[in-house]
C-alpha atoms as a PDB file:
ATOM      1  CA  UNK A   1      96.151  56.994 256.780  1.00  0.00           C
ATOM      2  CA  UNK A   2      94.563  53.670 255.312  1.00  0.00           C
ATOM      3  CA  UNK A   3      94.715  51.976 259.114  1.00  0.00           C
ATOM      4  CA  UNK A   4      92.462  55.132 260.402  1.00  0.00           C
ATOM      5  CA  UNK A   5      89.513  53.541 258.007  1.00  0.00           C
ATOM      6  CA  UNK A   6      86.525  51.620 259.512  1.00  0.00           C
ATOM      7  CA  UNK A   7      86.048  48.753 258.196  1.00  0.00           C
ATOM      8  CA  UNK A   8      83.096  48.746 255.041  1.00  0.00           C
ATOM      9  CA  UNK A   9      83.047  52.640 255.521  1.00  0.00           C
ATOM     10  CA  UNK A  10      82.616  54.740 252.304  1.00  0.00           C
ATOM     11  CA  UNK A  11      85.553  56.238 251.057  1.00  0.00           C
ATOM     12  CA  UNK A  12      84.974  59.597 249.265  1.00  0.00           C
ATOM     13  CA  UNK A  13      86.907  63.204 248.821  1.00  0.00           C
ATOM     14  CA  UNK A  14      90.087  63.985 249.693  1.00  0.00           C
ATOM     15  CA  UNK A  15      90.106  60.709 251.461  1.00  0.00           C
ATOM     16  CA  UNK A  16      89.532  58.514 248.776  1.00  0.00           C
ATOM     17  CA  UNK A  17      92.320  60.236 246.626  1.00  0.00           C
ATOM     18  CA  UNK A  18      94.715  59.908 249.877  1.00  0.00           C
ATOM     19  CA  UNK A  19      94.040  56.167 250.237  1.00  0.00           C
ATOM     20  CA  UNK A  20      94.435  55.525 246.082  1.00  0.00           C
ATOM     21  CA  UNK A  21      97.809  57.411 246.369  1.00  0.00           C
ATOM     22  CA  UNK A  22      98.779  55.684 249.162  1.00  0.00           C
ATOM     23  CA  UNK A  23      97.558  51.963 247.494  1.00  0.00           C
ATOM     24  CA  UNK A  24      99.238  53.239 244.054  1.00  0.00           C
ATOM     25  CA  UNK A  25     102.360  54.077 245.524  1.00  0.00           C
ATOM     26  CA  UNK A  26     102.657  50.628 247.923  1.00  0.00           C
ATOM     27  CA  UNK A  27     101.602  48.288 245.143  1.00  0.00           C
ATOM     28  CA  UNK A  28     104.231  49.578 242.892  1.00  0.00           C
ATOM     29  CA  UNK A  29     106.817  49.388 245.555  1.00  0.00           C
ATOM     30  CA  UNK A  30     106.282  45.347 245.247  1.00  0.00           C
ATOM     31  CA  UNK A  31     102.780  45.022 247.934  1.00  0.00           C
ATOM     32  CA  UNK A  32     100.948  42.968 246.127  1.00  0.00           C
ATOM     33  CA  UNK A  33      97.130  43.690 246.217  1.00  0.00           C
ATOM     34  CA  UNK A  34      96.283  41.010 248.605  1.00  0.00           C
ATOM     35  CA  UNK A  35      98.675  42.645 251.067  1.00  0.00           C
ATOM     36  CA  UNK A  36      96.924  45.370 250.314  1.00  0.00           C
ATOM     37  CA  UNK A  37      93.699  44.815 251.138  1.00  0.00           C
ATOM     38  CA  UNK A  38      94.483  42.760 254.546  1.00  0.00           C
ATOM     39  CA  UNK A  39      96.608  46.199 255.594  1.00  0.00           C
ATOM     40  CA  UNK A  40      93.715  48.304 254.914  1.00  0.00           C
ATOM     41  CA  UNK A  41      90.517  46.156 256.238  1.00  0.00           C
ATOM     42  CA  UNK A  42      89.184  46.196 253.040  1.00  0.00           C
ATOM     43  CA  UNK A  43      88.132  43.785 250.127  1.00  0.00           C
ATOM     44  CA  UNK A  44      90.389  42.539 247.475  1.00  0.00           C
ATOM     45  CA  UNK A  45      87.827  43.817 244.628  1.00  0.00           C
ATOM     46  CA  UNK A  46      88.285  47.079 246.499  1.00  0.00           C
ATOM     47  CA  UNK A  47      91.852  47.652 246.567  1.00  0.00           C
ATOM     48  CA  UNK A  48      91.797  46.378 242.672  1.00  0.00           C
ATOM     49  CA  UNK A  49      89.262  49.336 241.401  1.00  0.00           C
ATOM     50  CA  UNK A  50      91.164  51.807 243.434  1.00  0.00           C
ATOM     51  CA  UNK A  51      94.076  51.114 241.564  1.00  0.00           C
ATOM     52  CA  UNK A  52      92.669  50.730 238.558  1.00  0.00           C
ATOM     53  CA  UNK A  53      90.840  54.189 239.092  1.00  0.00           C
ATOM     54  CA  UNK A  54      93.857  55.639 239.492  1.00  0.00           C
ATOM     55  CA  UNK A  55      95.703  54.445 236.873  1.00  0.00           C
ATOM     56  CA  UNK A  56      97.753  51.551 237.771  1.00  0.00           C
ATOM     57  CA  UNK A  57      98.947  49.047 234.992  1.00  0.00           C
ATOM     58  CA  UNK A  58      98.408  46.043 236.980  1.00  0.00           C
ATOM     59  CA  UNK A  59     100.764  43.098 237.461  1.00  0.00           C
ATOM     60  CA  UNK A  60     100.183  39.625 235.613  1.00  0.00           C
ATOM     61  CA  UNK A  61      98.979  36.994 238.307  1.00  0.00           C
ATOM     62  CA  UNK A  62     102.330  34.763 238.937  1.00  0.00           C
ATOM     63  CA  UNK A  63     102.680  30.830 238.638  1.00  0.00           C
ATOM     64  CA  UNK A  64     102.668  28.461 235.720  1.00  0.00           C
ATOM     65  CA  UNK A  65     100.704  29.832 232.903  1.00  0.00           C
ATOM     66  CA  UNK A  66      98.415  27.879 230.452  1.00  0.00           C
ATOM     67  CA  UNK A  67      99.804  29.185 226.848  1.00  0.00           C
ATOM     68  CA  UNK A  68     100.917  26.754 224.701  1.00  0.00           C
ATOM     69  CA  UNK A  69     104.291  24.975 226.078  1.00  0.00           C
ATOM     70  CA  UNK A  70     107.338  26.268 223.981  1.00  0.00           C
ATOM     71  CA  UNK A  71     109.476  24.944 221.578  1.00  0.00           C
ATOM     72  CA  UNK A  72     112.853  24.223 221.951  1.00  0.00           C
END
């Protein structure tokens, strides 16, 4: 479905509800939303409100984080 898309087309409808089932369901299998948005043609801000639109609890970015270094 999402590889049918034009590229910078507006998404609305029953479309838009296929694609954000389809994006839900692949980023929660693992995709991550870069992935995403390079399968699809579409932007990275894109991909990210669709999935928060439909509900998604997003994923912490990875790598070293900047909290306060624990104690041993």
């Amino acid at each position: 479905m999402a590889e049918t898309l034009k590229k910078g087309s507006r998404v609305t409808g029953d479309a838009r509800s296929q694609l954000a089932t389809d994006l839900k369901a692949k980023y929660e299998a693992g995709e991550s939303i870069r992935a995403l948005a390079q399968s699809t043609g579409r932007s990275y801000g894109f991909v990210h409100r669709m999935l928060s639109e439909s509900g998604v609890t997003l994923r912490g970015r990875g790598g070293a984080t900047r909290g306060k270094a624990k104690t041993a």
